[in-house]
C-alpha atoms as a PDB file:
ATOM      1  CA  UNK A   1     106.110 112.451 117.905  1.00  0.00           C
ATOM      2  CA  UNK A   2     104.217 109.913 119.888  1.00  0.00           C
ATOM      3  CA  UNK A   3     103.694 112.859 122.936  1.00  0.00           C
ATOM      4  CA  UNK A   4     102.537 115.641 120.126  1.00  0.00           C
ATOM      5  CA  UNK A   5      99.906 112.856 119.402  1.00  0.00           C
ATOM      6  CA  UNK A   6      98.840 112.384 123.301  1.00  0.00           C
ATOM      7  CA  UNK A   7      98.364 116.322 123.224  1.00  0.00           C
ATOM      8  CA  UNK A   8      96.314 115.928 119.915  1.00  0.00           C
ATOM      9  CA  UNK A   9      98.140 118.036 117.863  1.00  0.00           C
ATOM     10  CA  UNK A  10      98.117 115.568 114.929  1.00  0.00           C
ATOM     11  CA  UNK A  11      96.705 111.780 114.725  1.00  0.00           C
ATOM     12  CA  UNK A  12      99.560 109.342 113.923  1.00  0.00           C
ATOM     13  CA  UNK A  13      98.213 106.490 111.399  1.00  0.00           C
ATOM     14  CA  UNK A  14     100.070 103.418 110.689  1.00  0.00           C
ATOM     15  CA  UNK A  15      99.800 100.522 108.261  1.00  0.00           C
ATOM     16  CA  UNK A  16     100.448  96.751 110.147  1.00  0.00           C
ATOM     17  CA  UNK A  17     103.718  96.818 107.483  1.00  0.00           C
ATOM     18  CA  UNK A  18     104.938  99.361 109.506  1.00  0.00           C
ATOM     19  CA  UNK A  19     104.092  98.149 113.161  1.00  0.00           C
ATOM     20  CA  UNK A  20     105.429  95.050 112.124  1.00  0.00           C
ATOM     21  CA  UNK A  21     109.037  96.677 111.182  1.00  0.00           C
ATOM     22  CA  UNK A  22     108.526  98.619 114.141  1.00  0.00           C
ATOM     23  CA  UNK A  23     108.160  95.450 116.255  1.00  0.00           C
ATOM     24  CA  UNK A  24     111.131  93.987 114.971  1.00  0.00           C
ATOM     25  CA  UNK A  25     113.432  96.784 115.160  1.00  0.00           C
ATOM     26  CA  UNK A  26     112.732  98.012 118.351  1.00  0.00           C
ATOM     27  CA  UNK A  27     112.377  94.055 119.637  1.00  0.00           C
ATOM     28  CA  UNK A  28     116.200  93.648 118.847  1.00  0.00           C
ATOM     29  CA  UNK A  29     117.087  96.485 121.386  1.00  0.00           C
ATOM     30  CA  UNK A  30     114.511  96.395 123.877  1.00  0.00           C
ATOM     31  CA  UNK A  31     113.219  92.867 123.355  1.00  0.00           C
ATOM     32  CA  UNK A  32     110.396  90.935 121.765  1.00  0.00           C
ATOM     33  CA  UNK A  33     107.918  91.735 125.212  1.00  0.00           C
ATOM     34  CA  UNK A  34     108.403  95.114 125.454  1.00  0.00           C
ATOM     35  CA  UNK A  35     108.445  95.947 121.658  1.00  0.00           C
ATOM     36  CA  UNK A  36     105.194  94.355 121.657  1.00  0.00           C
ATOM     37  CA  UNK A  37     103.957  96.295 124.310  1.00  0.00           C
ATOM     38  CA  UNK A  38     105.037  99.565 122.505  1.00  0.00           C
ATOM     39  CA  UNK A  39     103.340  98.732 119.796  1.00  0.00           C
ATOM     40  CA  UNK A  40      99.755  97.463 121.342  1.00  0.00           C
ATOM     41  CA  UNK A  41      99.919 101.452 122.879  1.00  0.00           C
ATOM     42  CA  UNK A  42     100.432 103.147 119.775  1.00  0.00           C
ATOM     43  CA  UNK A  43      97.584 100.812 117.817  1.00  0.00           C
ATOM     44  CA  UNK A  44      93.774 102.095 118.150  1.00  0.00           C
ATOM     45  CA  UNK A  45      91.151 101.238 116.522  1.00  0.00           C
ATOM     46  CA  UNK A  46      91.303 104.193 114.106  1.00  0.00           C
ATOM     47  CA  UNK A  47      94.981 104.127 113.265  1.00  0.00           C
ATOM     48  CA  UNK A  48      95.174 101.504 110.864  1.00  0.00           C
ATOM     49  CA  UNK A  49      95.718 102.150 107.406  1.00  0.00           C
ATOM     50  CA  UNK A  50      94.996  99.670 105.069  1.00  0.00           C
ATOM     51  CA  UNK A  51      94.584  99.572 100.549  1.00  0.00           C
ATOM     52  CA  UNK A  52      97.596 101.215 100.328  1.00  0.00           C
ATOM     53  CA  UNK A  53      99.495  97.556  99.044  1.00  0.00           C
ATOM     54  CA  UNK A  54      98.656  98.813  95.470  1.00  0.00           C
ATOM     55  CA  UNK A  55     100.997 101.860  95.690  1.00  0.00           C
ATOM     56  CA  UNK A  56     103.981 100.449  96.912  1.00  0.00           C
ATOM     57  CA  UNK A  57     105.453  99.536  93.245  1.00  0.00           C
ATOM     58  CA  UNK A  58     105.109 103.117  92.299  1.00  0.00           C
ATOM     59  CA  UNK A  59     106.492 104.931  95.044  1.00  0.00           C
ATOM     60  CA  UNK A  60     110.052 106.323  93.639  1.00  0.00           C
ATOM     61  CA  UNK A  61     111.595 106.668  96.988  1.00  0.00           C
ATOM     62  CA  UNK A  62     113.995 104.025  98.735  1.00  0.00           C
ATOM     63  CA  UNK A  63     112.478 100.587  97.524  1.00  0.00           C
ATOM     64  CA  UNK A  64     112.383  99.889 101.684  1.00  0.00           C
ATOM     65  CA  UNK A  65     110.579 102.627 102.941  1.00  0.00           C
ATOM     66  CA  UNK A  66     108.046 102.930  99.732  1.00  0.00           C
ATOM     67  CA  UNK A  67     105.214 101.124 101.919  1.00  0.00           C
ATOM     68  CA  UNK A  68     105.852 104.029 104.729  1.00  0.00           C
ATOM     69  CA  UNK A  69     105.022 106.333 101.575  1.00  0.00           C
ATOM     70  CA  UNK A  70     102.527 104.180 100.196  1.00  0.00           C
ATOM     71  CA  UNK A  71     100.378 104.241 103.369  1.00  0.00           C
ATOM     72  CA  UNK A  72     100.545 108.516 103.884  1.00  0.00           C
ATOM     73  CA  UNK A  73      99.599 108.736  99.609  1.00  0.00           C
ATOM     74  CA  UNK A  74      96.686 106.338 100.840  1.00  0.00           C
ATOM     75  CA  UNK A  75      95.400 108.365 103.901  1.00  0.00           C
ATOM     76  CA  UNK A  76      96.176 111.659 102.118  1.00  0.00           C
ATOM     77  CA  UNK A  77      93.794 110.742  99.054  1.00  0.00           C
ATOM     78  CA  UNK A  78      90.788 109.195 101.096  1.00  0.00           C
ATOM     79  CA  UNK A  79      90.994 110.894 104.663  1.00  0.00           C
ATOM     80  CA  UNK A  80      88.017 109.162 105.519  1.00  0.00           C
ATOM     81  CA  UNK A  81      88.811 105.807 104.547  1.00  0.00           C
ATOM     82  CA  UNK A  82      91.786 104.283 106.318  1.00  0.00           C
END
């Protein structure tokens, strides 16, 4: 996914929720340092999503991935307002 986004076939936006899980999950493999690193690449300064917090109680899909869902509801109602 991350090379379809370097060719600019689509522009990957994330919420800090999910860097942060990102962070730690990949940290326990790879390590804190390098996770960190990872994630500093994939963060711009248009990628962030943000005011999708209010969503997350109704999404109906698995309770831990309902901010994941919360975030694309968010961008896909206000594209121009991350």
């Amino acid at each position: 996914m991350l090379r379809l986004a370097e060719a600019e076939l689509y522009e990957p936006l994330w919420s800090t929720d999910i860097l942060d899980e990102l962070t730690r999950n990949v940290g326990e493999r790879i390590g804190a340092l390098k996770a960190k690193g990872i994630v500093e690449a994939m963060t711009g300064p248009d990628s962030l999503v943000s005011g999708h917090e209010a969503l997350i109680p109704a999404m109906a899909n698995d309770p831990k991935d309902r901010h994941v869902l919360a975030a694309a509801v968010r961008v896909r109602r206000l594209p121009s307002s991350r």
